[in-house]
PDB file of N, CA and C in Angstrom:
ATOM      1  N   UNK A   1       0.843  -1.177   0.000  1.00  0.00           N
ATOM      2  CA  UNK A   1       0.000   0.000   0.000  1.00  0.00           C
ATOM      3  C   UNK A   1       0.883   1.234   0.000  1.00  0.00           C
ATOM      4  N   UNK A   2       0.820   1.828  -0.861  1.00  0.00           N
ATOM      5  CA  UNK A   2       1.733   3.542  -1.163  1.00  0.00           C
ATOM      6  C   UNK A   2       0.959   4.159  -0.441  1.00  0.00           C
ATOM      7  N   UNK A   3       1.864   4.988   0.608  1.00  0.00           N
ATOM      8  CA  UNK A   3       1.038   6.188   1.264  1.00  0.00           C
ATOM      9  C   UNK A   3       1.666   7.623   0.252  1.00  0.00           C
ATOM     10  N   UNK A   4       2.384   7.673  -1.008  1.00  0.00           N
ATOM     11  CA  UNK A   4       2.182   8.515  -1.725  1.00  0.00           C
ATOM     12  C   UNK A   4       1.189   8.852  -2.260  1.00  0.00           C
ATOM     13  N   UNK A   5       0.308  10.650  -2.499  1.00  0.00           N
ATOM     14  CA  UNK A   5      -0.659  11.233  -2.147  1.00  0.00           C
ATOM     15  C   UNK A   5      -0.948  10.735  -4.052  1.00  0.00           C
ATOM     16  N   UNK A   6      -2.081  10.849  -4.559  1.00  0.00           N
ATOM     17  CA  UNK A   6      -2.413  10.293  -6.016  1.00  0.00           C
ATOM     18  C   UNK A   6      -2.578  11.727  -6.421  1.00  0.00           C
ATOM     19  N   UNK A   7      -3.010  11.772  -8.144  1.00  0.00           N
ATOM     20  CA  UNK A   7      -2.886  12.969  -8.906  1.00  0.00           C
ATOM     21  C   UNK A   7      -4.331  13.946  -8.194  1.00  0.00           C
ATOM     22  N   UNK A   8      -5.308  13.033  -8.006  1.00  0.00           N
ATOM     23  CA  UNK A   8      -6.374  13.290  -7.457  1.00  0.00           C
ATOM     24  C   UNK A   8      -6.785  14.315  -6.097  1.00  0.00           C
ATOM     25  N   UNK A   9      -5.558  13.892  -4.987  1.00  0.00           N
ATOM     26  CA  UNK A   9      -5.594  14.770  -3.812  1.00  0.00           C
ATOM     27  C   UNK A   9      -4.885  15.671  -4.522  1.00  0.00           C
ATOM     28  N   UNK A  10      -3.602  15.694  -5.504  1.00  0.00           N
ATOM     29  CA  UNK A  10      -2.543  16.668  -5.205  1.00  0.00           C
ATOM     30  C   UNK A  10      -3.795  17.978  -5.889  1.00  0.00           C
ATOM     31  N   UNK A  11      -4.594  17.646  -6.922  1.00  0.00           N
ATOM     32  CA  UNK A  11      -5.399  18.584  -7.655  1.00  0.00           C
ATOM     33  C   UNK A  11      -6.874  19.326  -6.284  1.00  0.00           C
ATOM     34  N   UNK A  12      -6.698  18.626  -5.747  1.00  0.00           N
ATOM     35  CA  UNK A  12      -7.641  19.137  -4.574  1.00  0.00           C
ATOM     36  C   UNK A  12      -7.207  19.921  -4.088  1.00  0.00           C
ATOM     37  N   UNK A  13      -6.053  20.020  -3.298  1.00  0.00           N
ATOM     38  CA  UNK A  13      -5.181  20.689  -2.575  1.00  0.00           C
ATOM     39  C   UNK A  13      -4.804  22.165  -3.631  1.00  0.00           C
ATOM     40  N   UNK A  14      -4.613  21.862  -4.696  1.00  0.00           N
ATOM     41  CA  UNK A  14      -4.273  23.225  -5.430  1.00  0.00           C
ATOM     42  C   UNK A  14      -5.638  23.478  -6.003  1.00  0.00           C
ATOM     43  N   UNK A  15      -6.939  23.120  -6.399  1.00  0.00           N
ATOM     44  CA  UNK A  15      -8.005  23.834  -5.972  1.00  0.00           C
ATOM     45  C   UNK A  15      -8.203  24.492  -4.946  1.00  0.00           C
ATOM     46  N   UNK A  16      -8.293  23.896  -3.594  1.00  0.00           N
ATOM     47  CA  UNK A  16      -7.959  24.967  -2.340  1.00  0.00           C
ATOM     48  C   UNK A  16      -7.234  26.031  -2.332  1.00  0.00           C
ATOM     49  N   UNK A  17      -5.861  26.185  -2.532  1.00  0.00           N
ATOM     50  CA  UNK A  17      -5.217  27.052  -2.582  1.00  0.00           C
ATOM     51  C   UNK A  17      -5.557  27.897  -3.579  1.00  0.00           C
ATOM     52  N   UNK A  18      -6.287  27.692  -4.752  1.00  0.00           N
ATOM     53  CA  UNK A  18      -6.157  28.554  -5.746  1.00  0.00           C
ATOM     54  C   UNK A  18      -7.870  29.576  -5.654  1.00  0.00           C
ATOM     55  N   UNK A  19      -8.402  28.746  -4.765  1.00  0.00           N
ATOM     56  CA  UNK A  19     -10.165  29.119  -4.501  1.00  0.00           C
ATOM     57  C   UNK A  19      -9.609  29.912  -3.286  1.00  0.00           C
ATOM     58  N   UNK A  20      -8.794  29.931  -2.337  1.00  0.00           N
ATOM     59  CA  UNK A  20      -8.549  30.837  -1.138  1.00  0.00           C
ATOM     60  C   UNK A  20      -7.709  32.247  -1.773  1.00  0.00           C
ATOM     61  N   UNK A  21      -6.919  32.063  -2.804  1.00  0.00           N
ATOM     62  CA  UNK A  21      -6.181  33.071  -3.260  1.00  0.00           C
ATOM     63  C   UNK A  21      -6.774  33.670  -3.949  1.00  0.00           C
ATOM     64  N   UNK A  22      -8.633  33.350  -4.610  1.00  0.00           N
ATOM     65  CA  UNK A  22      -9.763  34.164  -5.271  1.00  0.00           C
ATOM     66  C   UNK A  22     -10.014  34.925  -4.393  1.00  0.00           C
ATOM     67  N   UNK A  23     -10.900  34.092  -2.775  1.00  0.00           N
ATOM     68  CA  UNK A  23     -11.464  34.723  -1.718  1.00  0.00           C
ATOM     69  C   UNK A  23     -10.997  36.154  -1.364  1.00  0.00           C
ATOM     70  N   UNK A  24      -9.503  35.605  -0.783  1.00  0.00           N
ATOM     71  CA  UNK A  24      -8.340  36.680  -0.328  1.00  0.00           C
ATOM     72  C   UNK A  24      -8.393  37.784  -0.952  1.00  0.00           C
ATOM     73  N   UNK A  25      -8.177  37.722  -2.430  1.00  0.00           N
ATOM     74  CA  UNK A  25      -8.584  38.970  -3.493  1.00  0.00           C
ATOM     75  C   UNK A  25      -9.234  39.512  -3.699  1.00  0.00           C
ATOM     76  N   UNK A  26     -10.900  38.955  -3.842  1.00  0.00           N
ATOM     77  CA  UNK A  26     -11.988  39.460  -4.093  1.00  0.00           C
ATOM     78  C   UNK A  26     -12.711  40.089  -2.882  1.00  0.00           C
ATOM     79  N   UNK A  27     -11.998  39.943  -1.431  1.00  0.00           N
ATOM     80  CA  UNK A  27     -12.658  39.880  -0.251  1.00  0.00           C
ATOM     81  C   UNK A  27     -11.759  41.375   0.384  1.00  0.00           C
ATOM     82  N   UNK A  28     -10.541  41.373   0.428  1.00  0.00           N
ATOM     83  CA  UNK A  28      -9.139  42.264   1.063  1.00  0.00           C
ATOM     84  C   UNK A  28      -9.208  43.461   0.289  1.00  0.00           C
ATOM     85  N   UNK A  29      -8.934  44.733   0.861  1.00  0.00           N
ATOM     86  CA  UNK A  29      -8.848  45.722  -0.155  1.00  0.00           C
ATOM     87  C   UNK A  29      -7.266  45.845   0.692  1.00  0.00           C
ATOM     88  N   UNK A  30      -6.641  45.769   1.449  1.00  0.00           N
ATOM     89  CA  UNK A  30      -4.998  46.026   1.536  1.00  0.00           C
ATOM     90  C   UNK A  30      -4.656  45.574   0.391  1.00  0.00           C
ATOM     91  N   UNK A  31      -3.378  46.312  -0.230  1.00  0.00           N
ATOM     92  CA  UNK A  31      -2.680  45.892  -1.330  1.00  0.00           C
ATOM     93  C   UNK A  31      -1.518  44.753  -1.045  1.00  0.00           C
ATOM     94  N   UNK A  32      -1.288  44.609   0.038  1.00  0.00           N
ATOM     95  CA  UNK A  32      -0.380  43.546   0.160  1.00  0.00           C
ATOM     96  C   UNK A  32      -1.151  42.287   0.796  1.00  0.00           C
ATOM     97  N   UNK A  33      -2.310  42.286   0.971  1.00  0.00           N
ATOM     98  CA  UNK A  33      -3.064  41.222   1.172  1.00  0.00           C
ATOM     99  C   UNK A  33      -3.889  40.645  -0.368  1.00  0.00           C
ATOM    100  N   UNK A  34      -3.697  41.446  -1.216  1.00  0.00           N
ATOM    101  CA  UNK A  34      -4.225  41.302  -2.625  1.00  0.00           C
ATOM    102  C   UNK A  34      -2.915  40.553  -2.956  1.00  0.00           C
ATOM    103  N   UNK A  35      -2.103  41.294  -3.292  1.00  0.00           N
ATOM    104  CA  UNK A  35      -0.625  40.851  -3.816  1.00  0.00           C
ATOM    105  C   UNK A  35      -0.476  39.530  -3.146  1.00  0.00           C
ATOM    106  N   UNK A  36      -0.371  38.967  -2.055  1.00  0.00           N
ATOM    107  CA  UNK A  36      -0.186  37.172  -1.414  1.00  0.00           C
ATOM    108  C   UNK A  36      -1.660  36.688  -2.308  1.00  0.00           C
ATOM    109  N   UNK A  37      -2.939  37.217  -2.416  1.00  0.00           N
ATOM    110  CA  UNK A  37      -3.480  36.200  -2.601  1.00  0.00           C
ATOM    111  C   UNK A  37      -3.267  35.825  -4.714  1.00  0.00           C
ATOM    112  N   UNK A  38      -2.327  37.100  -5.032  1.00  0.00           N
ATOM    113  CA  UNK A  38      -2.347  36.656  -6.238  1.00  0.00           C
ATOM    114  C   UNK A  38      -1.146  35.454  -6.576  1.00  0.00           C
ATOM    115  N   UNK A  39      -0.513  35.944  -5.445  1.00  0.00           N
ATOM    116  CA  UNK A  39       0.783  34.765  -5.537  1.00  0.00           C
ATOM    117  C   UNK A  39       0.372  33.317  -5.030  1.00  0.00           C
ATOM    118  N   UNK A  40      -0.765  33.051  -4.452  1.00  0.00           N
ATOM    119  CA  UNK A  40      -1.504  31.882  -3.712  1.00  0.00           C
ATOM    120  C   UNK A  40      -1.502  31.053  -5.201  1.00  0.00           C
ATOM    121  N   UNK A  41      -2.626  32.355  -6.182  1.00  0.00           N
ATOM    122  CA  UNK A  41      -3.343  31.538  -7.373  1.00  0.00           C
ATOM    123  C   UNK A  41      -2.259  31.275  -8.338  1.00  0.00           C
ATOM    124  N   UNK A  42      -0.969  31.963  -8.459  1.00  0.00           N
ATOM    125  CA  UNK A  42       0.357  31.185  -8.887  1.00  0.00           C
ATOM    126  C   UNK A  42       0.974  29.910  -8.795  1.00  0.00           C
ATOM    127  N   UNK A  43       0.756  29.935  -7.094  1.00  0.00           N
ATOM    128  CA  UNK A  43       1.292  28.525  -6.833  1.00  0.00           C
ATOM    129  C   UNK A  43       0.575  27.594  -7.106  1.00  0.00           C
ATOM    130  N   UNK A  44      -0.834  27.529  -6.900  1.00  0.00           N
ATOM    131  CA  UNK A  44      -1.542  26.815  -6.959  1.00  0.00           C
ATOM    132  C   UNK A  44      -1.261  25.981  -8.755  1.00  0.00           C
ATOM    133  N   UNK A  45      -0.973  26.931  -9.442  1.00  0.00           N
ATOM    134  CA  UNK A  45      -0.819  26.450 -11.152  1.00  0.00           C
ATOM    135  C   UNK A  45       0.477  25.856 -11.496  1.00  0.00           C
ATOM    136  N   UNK A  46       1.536  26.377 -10.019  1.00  0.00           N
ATOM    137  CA  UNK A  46       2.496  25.689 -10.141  1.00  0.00           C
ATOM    138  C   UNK A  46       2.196  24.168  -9.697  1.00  0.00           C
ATOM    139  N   UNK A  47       1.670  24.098  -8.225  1.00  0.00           N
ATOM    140  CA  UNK A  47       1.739  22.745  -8.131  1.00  0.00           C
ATOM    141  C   UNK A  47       0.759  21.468  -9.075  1.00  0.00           C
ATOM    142  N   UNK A  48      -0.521  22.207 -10.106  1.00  0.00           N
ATOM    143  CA  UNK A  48      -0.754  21.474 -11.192  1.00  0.00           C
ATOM    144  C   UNK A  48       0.156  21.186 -12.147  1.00  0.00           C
ATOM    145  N   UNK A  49       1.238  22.619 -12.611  1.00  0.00           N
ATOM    146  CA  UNK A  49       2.223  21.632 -13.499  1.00  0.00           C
ATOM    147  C   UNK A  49       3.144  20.544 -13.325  1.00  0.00           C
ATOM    148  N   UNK A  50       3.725  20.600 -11.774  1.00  0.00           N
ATOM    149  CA  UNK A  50       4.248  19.924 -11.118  1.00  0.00           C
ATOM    150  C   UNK A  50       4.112  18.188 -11.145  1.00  0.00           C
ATOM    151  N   UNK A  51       2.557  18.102 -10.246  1.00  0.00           N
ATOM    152  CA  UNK A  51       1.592  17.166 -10.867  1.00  0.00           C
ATOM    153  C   UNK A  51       1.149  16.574 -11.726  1.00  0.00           C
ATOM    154  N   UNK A  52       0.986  16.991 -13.000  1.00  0.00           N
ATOM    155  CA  UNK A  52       0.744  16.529 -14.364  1.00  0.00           C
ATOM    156  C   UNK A  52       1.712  16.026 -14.768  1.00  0.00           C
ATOM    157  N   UNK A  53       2.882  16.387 -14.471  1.00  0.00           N
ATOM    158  CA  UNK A  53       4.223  16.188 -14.709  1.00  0.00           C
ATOM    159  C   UNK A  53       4.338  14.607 -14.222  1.00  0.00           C
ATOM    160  N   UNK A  54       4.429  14.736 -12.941  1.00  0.00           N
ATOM    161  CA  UNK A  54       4.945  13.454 -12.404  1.00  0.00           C
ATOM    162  C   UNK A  54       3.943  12.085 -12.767  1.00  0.00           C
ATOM    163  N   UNK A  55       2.718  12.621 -13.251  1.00  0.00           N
ATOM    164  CA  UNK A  55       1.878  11.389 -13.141  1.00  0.00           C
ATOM    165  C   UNK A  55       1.632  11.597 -14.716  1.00  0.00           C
ATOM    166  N   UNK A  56       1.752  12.270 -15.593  1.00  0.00           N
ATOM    167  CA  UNK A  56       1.313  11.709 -16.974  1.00  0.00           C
ATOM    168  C   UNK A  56       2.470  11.692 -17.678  1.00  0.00           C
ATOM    169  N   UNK A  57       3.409  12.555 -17.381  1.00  0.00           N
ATOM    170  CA  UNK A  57       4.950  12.622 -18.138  1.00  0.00           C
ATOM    171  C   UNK A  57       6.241  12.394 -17.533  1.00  0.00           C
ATOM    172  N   UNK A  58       6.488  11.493 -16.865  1.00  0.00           N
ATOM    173  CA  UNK A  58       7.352  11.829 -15.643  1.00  0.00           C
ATOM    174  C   UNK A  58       9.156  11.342 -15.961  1.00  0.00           C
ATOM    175  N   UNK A  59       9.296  11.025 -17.506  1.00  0.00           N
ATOM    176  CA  UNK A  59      10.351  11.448 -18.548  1.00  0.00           C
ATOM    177  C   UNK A  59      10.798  12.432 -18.518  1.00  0.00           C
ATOM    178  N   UNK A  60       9.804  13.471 -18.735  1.00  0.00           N
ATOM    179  CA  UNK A  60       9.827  14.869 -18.537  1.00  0.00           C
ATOM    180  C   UNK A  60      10.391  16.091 -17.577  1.00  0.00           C
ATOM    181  N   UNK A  61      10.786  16.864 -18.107  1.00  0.00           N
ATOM    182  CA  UNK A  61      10.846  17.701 -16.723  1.00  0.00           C
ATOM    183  C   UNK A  61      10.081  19.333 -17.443  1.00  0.00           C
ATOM    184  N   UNK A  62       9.384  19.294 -18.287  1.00  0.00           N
ATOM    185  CA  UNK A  62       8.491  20.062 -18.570  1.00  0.00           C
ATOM    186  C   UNK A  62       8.085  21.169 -17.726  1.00  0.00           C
ATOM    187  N   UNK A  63       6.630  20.412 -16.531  1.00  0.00           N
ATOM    188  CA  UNK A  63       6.242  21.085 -16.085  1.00  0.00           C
ATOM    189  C   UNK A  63       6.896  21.665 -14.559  1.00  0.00           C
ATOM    190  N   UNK A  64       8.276  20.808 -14.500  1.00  0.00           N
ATOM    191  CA  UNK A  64       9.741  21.598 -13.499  1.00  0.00           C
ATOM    192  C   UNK A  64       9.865  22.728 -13.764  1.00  0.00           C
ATOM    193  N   UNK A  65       9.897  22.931 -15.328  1.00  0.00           N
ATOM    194  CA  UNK A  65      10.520  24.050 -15.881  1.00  0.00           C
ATOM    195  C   UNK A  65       9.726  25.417 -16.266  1.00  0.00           C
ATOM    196  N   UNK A  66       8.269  24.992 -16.201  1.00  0.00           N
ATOM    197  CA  UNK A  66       7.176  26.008 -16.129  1.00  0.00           C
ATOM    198  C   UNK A  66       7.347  26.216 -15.219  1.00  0.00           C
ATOM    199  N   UNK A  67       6.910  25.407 -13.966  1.00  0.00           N
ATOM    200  CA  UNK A  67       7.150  26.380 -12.937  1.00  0.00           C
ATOM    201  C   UNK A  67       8.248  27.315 -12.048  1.00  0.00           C
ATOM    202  N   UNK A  68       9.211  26.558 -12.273  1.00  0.00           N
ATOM    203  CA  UNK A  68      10.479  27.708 -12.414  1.00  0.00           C
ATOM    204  C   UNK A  68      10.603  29.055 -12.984  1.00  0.00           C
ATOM    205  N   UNK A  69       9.963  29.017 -14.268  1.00  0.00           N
ATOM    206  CA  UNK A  69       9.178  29.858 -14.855  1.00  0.00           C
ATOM    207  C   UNK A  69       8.279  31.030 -14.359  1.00  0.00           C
ATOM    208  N   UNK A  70       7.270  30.442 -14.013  1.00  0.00           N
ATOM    209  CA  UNK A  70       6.296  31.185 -12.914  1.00  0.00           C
ATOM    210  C   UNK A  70       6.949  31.821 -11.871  1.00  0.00           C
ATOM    211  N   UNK A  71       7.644  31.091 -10.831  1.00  0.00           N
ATOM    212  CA  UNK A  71       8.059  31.625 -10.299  1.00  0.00           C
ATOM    213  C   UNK A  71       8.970  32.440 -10.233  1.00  0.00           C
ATOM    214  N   UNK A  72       9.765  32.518 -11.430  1.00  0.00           N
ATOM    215  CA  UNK A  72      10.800  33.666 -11.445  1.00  0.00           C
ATOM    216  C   UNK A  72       9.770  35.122 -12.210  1.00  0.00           C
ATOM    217  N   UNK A  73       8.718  34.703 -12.795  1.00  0.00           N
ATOM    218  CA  UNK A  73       7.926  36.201 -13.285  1.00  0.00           C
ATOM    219  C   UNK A  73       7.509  36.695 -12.279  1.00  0.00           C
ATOM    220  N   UNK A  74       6.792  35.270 -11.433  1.00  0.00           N
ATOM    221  CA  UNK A  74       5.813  36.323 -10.007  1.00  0.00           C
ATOM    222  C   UNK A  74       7.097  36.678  -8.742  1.00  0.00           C
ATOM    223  N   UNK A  75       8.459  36.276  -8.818  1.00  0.00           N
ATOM    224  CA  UNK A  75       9.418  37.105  -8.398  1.00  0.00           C
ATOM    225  C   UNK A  75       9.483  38.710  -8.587  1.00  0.00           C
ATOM    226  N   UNK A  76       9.491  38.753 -10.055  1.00  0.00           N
ATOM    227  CA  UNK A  76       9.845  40.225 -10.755  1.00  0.00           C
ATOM    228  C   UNK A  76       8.027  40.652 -10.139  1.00  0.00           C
ATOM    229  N   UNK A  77       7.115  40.274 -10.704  1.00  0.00           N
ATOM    230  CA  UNK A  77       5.877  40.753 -10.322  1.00  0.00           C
ATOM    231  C   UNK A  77       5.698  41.108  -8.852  1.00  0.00           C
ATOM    232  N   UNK A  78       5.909  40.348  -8.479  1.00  0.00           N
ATOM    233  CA  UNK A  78       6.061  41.061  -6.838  1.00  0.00           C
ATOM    234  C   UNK A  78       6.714  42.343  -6.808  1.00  0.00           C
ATOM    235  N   UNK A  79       8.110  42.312  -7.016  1.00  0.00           N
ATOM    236  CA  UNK A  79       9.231  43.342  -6.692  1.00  0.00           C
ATOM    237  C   UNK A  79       8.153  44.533  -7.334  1.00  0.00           C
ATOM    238  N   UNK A  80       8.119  44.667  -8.274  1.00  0.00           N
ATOM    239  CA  UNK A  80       7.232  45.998  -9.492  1.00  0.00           C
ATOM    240  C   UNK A  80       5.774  46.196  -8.130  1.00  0.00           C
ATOM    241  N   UNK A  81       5.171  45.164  -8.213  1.00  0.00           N
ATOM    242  CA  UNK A  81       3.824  45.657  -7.065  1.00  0.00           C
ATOM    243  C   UNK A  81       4.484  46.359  -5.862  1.00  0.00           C
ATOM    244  N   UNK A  82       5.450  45.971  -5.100  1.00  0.00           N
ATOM    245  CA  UNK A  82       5.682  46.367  -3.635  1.00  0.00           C
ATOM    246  C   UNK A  82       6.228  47.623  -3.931  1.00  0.00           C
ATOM    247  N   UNK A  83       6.681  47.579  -5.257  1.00  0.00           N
ATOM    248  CA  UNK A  83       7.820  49.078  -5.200  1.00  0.00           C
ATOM    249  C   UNK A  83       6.235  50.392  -5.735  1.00  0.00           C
ATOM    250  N   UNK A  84       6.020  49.784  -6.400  1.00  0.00           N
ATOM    251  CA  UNK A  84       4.009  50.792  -6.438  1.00  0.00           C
ATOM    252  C   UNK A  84       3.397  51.050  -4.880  1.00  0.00           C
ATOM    253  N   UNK A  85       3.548  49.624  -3.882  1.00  0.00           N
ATOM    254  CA  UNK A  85       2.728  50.005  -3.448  1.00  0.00           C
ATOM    255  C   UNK A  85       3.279  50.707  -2.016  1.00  0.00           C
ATOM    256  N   UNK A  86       5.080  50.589  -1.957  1.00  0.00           N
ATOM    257  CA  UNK A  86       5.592  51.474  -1.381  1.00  0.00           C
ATOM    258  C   UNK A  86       5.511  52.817  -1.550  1.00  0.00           C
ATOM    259  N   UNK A  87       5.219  53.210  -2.977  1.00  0.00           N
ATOM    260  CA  UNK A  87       5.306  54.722  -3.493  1.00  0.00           C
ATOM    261  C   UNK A  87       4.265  55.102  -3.399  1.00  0.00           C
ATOM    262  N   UNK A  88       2.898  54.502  -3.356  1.00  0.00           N
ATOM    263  CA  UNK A  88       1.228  54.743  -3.168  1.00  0.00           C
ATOM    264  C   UNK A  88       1.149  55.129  -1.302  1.00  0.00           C
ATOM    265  N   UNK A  89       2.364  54.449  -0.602  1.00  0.00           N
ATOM    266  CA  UNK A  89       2.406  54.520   0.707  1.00  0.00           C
ATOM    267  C   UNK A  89       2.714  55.903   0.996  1.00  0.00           C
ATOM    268  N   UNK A  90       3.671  56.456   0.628  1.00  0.00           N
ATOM    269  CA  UNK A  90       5.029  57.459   0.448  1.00  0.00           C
ATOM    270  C   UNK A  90       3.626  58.867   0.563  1.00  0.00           C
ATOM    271  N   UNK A  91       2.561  58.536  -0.626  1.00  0.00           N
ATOM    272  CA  UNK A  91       2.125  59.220  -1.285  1.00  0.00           C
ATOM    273  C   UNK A  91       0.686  59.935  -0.568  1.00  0.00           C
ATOM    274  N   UNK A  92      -0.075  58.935   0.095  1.00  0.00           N
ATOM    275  CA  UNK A  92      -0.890  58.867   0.482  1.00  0.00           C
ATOM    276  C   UNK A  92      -1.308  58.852   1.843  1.00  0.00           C
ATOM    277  N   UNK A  93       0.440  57.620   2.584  1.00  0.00           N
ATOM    278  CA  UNK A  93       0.038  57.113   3.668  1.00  0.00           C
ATOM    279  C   UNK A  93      -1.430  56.245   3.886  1.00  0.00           C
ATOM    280  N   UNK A  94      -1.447  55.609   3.133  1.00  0.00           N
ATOM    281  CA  UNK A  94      -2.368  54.259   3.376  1.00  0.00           C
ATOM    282  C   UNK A  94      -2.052  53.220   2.054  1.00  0.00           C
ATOM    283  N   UNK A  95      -2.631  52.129   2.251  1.00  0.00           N
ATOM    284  CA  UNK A  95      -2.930  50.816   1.134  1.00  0.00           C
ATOM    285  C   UNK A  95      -3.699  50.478   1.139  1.00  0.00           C
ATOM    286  N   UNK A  96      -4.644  51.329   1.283  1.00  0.00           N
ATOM    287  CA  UNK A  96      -5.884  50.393   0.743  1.00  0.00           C
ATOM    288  C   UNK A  96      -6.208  50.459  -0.214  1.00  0.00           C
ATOM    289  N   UNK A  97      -6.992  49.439  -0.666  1.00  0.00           N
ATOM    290  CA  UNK A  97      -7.355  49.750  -1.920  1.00  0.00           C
ATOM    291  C   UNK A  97      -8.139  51.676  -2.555  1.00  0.00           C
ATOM    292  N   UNK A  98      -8.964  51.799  -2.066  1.00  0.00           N
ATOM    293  CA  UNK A  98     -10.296  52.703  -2.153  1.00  0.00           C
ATOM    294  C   UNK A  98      -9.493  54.210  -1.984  1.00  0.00           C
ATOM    295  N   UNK A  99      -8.592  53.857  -1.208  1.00  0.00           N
ATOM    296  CA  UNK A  99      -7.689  54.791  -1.013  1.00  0.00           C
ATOM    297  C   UNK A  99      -6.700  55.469  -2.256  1.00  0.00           C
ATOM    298  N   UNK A 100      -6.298  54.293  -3.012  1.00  0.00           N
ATOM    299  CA  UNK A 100      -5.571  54.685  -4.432  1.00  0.00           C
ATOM    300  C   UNK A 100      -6.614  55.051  -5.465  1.00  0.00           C
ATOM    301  N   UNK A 101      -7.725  54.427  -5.353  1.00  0.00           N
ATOM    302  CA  UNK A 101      -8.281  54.443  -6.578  1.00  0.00           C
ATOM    303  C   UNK A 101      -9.092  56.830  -6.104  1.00  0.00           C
ATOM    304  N   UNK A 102      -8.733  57.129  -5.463  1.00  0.00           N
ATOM    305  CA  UNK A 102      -9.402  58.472  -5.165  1.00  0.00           C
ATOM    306  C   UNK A 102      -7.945  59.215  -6.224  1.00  0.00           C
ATOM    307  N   UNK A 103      -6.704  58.972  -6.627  1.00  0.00           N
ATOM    308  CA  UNK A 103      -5.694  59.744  -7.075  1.00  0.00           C
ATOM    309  C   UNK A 103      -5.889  59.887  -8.535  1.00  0.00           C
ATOM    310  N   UNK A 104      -6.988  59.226  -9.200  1.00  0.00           N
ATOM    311  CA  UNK A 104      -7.661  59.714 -10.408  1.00  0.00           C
ATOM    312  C   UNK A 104      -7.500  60.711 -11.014  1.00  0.00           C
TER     313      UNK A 104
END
């Protein structure tokens, strides 16, 4: 009996994560509570390529390399958001959302 987890849980688990990193977003107006939940719905696509990988191609290192991928954009994507939402800070003194959108 394998107590390794099947393709089945691992896709559950990154549904979760990727349905909490909607919530987080659609729910938070802080900008750095937006920004984690967009990086949630990142990972979450990482650990499907991951997954697909090991159980339909596992020759492969494909979906290794997407997500390496991902994660080096939502690296740079981060850095570019925090440095906005340091300067929206600078600017305003707040992050909230409702708060930026008034500099129209």
């Amino acid at each position: 009996m394998s107590t390794e987890p099947g393709l089945y849980h691992i896709l559950i688990i990154s549904s979760l994560v990727f349905f909490l990193g909607i919530y987080g977003f659609l729910t938070r107006r802080n900008m750095i509570t937006m920004l984690m939940s967009a990086e949630l719905m990142l990972n979450s696509a990482n650990i499907n390529f991951v997954a697909f990988n090991k159980y339909l191609h596992p020759e492969n290192a494909d979906g290794i390399f997407f997500s390496i991928f991902i994660i080096t954009i939502a690296a740079a994507e981060a850095a570019v958001a925090i440095a906005i939402i340091i300067h929206l800070y600078r600017q305003i003194k707040s992050i909230d959302v409702n708060d930026a959108n008034n500099l129209k």
